[in-house]
Protein backbone atom coordinates (compact mmCIF):
# COMPACT_ATOMS: atom_id res chain seq x y z
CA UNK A 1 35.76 89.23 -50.53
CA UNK A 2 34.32 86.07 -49.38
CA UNK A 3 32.77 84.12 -51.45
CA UNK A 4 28.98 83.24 -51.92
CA UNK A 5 29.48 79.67 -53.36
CA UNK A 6 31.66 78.54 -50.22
CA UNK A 7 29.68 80.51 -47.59
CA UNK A 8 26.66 78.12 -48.80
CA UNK A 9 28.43 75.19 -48.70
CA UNK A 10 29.48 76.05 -45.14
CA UNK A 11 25.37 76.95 -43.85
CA UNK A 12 24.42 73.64 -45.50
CA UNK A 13 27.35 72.03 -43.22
CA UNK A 14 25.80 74.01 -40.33
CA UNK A 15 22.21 73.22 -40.89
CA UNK A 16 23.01 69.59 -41.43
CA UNK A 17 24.06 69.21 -38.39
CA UNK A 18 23.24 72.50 -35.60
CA UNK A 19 24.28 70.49 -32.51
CA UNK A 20 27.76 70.55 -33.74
CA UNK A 21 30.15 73.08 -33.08
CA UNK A 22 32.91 72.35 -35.35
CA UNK A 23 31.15 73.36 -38.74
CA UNK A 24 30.68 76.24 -37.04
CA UNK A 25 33.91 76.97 -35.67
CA UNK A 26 35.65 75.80 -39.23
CA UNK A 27 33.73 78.47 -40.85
CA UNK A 28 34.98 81.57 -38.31
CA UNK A 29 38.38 80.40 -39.12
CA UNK A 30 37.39 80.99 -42.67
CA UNK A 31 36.16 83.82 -42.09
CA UNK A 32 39.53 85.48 -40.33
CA UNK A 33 41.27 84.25 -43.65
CA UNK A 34 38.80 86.49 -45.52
CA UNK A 35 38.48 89.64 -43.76
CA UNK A 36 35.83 89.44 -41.80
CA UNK A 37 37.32 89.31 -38.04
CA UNK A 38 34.46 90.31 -36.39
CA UNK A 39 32.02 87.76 -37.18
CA UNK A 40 34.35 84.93 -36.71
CA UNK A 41 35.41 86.45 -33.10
CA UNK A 42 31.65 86.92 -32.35
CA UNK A 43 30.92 82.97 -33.55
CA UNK A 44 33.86 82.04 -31.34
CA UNK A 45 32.96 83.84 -28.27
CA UNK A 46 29.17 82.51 -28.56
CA UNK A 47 29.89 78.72 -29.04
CA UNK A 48 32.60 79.13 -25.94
CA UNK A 49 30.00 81.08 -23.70
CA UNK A 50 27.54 78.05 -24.70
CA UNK A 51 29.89 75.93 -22.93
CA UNK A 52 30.55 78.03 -19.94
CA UNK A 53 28.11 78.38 -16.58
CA UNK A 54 27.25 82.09 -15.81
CA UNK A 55 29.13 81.84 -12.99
CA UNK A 56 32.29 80.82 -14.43
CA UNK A 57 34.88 83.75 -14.15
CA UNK A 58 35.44 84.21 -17.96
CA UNK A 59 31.92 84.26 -18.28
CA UNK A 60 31.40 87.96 -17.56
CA UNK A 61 34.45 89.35 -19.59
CA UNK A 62 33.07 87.00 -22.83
CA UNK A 63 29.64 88.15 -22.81
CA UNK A 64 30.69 91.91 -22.96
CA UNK A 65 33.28 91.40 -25.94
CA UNK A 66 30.34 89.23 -27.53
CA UNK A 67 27.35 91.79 -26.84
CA UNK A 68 30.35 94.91 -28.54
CA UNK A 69 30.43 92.90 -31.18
CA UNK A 70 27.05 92.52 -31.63
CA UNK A 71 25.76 96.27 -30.82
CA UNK A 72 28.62 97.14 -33.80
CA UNK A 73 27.50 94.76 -36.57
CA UNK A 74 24.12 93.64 -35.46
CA UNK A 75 21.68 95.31 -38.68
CA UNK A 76 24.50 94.23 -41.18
CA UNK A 77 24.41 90.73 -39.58
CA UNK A 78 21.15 90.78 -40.31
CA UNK A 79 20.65 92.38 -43.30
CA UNK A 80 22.76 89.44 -44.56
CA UNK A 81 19.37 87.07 -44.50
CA UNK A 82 16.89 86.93 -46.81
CA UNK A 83 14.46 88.79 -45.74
CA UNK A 84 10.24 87.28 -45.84
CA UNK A 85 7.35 89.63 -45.12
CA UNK A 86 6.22 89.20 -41.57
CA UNK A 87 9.07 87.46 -40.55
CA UNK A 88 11.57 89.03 -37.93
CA UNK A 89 14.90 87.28 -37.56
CA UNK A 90 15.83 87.28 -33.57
CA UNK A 91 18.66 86.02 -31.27
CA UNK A 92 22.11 84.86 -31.93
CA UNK A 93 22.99 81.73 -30.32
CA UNK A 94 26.47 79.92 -31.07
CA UNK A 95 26.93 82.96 -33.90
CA UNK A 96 23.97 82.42 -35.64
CA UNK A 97 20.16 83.31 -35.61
CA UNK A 98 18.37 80.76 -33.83
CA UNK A 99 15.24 82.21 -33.41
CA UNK A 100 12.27 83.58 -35.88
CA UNK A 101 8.94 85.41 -34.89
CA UNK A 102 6.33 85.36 -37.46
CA UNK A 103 3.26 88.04 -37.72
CA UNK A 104 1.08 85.89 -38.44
CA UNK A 105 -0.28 82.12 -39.59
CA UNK A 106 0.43 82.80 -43.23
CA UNK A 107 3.89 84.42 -42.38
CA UNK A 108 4.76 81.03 -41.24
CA UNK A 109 2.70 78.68 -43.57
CA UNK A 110 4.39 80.80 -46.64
CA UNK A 111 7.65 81.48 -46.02
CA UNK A 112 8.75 78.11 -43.39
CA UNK A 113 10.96 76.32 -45.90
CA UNK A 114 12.90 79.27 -46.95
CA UNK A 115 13.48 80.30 -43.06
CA UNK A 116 15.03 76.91 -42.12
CA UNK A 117 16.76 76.67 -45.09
CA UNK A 118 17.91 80.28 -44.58
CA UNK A 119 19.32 80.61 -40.47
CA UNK A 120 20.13 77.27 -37.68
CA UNK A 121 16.71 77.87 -35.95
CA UNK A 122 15.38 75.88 -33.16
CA UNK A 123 12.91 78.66 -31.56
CA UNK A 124 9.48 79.62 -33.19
CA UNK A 125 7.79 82.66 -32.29
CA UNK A 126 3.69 82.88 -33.25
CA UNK A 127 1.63 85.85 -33.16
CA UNK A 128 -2.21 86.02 -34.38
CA UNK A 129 -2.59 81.93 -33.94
CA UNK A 130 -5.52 80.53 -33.54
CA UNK A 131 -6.70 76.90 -32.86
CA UNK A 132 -6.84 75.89 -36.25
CA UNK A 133 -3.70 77.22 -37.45
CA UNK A 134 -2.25 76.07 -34.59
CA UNK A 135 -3.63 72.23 -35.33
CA UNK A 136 -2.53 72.63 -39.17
CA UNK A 137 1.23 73.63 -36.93
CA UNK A 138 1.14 69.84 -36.45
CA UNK A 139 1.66 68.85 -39.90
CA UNK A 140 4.91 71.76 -40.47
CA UNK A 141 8.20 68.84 -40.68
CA UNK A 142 10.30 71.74 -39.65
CA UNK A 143 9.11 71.39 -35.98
CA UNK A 144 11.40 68.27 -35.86
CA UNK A 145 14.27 71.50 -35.78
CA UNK A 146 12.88 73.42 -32.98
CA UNK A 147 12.97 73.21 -29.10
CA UNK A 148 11.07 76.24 -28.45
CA UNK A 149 7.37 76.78 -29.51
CA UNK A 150 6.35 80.41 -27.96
CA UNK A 151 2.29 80.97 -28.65
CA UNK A 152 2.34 84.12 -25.52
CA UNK A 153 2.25 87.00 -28.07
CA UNK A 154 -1.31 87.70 -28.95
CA UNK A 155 -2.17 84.31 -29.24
CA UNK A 156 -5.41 82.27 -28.50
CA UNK A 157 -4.57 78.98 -29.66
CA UNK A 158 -7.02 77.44 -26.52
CA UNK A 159 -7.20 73.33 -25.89
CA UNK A 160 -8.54 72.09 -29.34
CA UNK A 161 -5.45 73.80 -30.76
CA UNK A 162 -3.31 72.12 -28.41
CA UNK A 163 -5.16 68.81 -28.39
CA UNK A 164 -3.81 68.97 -32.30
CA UNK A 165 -0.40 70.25 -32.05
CA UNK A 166 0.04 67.75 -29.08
CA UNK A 167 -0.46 64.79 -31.43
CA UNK A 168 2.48 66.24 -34.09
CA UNK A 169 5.14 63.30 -34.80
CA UNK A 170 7.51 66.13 -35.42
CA UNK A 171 7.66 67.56 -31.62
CA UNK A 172 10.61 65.20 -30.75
CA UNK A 173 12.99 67.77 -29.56
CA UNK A 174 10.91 69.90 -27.99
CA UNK A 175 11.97 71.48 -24.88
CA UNK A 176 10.20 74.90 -23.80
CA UNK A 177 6.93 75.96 -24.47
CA UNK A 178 4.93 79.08 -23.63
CA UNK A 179 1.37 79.54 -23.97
CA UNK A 180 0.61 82.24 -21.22
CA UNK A 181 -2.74 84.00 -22.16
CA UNK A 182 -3.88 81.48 -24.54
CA UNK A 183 -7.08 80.78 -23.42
CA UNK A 184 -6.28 76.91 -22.08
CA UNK A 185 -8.11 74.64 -19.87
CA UNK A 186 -6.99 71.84 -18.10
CA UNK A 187 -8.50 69.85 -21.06
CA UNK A 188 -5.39 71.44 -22.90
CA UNK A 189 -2.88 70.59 -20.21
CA UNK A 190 -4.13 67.20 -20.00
CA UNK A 191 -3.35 67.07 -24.25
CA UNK A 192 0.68 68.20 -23.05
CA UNK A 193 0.37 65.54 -20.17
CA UNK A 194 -0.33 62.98 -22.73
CA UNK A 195 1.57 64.22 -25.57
CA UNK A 196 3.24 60.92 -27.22
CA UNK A 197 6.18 62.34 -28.95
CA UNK A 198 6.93 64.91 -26.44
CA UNK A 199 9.09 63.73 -23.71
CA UNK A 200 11.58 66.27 -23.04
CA UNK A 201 9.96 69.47 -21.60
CA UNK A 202 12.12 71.48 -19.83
CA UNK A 203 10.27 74.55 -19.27
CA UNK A 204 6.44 74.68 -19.14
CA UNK A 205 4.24 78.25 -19.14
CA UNK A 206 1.06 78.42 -18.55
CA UNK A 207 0.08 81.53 -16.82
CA UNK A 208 -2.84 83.06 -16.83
CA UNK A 209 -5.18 80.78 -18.09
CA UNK A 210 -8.23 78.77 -16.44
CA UNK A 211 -6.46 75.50 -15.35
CA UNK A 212 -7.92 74.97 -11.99
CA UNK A 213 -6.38 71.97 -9.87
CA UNK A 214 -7.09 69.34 -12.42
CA UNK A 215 -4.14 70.50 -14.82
CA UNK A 216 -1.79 70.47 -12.09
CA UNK A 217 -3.44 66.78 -11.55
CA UNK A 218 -2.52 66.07 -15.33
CA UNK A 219 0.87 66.98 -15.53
CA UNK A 220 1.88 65.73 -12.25
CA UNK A 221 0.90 62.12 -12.63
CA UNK A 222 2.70 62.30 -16.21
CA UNK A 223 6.01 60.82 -17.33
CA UNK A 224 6.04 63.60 -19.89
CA UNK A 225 6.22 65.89 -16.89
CA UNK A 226 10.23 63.62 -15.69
CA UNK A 227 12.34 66.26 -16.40
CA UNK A 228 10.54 70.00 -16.24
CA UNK A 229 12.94 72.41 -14.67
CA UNK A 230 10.83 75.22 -14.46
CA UNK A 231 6.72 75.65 -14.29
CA UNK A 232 5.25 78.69 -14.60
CA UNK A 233 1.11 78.36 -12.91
CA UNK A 234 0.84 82.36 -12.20
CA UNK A 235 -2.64 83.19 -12.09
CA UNK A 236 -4.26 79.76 -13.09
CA UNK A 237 -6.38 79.36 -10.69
CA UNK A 238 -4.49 76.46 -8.72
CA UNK A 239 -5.82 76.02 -5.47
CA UNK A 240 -4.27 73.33 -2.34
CA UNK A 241 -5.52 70.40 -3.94
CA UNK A 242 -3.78 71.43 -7.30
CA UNK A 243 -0.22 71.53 -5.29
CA UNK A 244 -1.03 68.37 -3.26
CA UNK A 245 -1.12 66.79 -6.53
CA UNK A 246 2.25 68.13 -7.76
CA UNK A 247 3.57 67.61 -3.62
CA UNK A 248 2.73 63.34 -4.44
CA UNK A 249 4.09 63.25 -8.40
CA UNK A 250 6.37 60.66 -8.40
CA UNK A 251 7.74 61.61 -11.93
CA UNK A 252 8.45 65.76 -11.23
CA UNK A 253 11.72 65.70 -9.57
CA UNK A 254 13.51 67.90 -11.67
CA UNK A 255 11.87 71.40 -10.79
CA UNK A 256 14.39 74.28 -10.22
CA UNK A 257 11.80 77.36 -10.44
CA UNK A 258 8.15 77.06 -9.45
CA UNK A 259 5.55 79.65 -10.28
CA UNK A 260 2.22 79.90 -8.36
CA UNK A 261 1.59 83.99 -7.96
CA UNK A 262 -1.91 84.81 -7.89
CA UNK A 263 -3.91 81.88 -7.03
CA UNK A 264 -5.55 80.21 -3.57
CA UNK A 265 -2.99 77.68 -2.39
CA UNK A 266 -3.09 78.86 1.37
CA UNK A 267 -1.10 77.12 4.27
CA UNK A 268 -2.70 73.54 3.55
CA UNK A 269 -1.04 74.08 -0.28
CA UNK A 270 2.15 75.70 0.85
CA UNK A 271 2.70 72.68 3.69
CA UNK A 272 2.51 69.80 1.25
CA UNK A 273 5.04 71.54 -1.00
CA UNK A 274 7.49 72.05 1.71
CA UNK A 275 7.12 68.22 2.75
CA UNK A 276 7.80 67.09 -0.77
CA UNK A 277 10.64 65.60 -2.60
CA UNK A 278 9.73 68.05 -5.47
CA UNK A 279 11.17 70.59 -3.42
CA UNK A 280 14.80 69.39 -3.25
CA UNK A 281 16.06 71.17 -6.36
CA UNK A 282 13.98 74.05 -6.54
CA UNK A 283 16.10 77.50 -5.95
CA UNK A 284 13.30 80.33 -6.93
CA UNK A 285 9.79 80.14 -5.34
CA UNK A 286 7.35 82.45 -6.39
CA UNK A 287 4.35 82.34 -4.10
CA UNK A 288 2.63 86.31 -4.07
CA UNK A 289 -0.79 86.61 -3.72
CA UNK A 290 -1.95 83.05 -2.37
CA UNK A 291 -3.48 83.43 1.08
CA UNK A 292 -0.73 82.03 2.87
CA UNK A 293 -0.52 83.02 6.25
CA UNK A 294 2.09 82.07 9.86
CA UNK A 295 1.46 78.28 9.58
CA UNK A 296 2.30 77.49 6.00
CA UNK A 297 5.28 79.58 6.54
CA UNK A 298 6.25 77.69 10.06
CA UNK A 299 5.68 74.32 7.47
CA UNK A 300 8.58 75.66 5.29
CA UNK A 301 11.36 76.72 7.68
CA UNK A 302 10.94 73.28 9.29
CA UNK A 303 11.05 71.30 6.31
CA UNK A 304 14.02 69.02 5.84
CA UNK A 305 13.25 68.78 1.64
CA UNK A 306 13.93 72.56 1.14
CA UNK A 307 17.89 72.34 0.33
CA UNK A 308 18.66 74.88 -2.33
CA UNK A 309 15.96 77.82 -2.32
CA UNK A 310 17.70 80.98 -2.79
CA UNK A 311 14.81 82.90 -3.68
CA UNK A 312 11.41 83.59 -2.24
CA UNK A 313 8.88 85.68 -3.31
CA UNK A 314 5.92 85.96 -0.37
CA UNK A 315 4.35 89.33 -1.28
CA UNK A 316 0.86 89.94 -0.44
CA UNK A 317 0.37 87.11 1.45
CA UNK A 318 -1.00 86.83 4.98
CA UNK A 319 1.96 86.43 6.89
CA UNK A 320 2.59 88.28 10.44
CA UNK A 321 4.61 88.62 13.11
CA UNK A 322 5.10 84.85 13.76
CA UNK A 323 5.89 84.03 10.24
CA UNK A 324 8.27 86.55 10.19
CA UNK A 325 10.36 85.87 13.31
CA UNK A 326 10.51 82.14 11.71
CA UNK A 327 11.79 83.17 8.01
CA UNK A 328 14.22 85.51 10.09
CA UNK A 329 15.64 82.81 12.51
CA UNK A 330 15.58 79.83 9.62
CA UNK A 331 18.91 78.24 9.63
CA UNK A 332 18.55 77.75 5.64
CA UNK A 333 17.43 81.68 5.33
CA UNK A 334 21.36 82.43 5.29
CA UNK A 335 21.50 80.57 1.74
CA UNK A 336 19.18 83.08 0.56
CA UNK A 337 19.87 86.09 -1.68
CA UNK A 338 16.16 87.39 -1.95
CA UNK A 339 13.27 87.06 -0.01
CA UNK A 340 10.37 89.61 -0.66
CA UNK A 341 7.40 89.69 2.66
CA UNK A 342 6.71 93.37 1.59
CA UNK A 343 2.66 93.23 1.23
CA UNK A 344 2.30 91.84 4.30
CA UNK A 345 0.63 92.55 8.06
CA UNK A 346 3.61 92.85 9.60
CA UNK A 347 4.40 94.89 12.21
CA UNK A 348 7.25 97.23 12.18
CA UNK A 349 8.68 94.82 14.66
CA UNK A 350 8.65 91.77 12.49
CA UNK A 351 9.88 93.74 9.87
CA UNK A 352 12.78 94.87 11.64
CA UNK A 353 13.90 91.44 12.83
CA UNK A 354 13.46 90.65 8.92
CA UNK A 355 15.78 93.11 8.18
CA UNK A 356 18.56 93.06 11.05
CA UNK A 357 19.06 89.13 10.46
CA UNK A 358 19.13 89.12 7.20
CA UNK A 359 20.11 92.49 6.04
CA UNK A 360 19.55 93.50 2.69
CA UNK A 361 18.34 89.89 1.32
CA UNK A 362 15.06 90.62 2.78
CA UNK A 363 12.71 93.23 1.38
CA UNK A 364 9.89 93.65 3.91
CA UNK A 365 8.60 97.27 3.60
């Protein structure tokens, strides 16, 4: 029976220091030598997927041994941790929780301490916040832990919240943050554009909210903006002049998935994307719903900046014949595995010349 004394002495290890695999890995091996296999397999198998790309070959065969593991033991894992009212213990990453959603302000504000001192986590989860809760957020040390804040879940934190958590000394790590539906304006975006402990954003998402091209503005002529990977605008209102602005940012260069369903960007948007060195990493495209029609397309299968794309989402658009015979004859169309025109008036014969060059990659009906 494994004992309590040493198993804390191995979490403090682990919380000391949660970048580092080896406390980790000492205490599966510790594990084995006291009967409990499982758990130090699982921790094993989660700190070597870590390591590995999805498309390595052992990836595949890992991940199924990890999630058996997990579907076996999972409630006893996590039965394990003290348990706080309102809070919900979620995800395993590297064999431990690394995640915590909280029902509420006072869910958080009461029980914090206990939850880092409890699990490795490095992902908050907020539900019921509103903009002063979220400002008093600022003040919480333990945000110096986390590089995930996630405000989507029946939040409303809107910009004076974020104007205040912006400003938090303790947001040094931080690399992902949601705040789809949180009633934002580009006032608040502007507060993340200037943020000045938070240079490291990875991942950015701010659908549906009222942003209009000014946010887009904010964030594109900001260093804080140097090394986003993906950018999630869905339904924000973003019209051409927004994505001329992110088409001319000198610091985004890092972008692998852009988001824009749902707003006005047209052909004149759409063009000045295609001619831009923000393009050159990007590999998913999602562009539904934004007016574009046969020239904005035509602008994108002639670009020389669009390298990687490998998906393309064009659904209820304005596309016809025309821009379909050019996505269909586009020498980079070949590297694609999806491209949805469905929504469109096309004519069964665009469709079909679609569909007979590149087969099932294209979904046009």
């Amino acid at each position: 029976m494994p004992d309590s004394l040493t198993e804390n002495a191995f979490l403090r290890a682990i919380l000391a220091d949660p970048d580092d695999d080896a406390p980790r890995l000492i205490y599966a091996d510790w594990l084995d030598e006291n009967g409990d296999a499982d758990r130090a397999e699982f921790i094993r198998l989660q700190v070597q997927l870590a390591r590995l790309s999805h498309s390595d070959p052992d990836w595949g065969p890992l991940s199924a041994r990890s999630h058996e593991l997990k579907q076996a033991r999972y409630m006893e894992w996590l039965n394990q941790l003290p348990q706080f009212d309102g809070v919900h213990w979620e995800i395993f990453d590297r064999g431990f929780i690394s995640a915590a959603r909280f029902d509420g302000p006072d869910a958080y504000f009461n029980n914090a301490v206990k939850v880092f001192e409890a699990a490795p986590i490095n992902e908050l989860r907020f539900h019921q916040f509103t903009w002063p809760n979220a400002v008093r957020l600022a003040e919480s040390k333990h945000l110096r832990h986390v590089c995930t804040l996630d405000f989507h879940d029946g939040n409303r934190v809107a910009n004076n919240g974020i104007e205040g958590l912006m400003k938090s000394p303790h947001l040094v790590n931080l690399i992902s943050l949601n705040l789809s539906r949180n009633s934002l304006g580009s006032a608040g975006v502007r507060a993340i554009a200037m943020a000045p402990y938070v240079r490291s954003l990875r991942k950015l998402t701010l659908d549906r909210n009222d942003l209009y091209d000014d946010a887009l503005r904010f964030l594109s002529e900001s260093p804080n903006s140097s090394q986003l990977q993906s950018l999630d605008l869905d339904y924000t209102r973003v019209g051409a002049d927004g994505v001329k602005s992110l088409a001319a940012s000198k610091y985004i260069r890092q972008l692998r998935v852009i988001q824009l369903n749902g707003n006005s960007i047209g052909d004149e948007g759409l063009t000045a994307l295609a001619d831009s060195d923000v393009m050159a990493k990007v590999h998913t495209l999602y562009l539904e719903g934004n007016h574009i029609g046969d020239a904005g397309i035509m602008a994108l299968t002639r670009s020389t900046k669009v390298r990687r794309l490998e998906r393309l989402y064009l659904r209820r658009n304005v596309i016809s014949d025309d821009g379909a015979f050019a996505l269909a004859h586009w020498h980079h169309a070949l590297r694609l595995r999806e491209l949805h025109v469905d929504g469109n008036p096309t004519s069964e014969l665009g469709k079909s010349e679609l569909e007979s060059h590149l087969g099932k990659v294209a979904y046009a009906r």
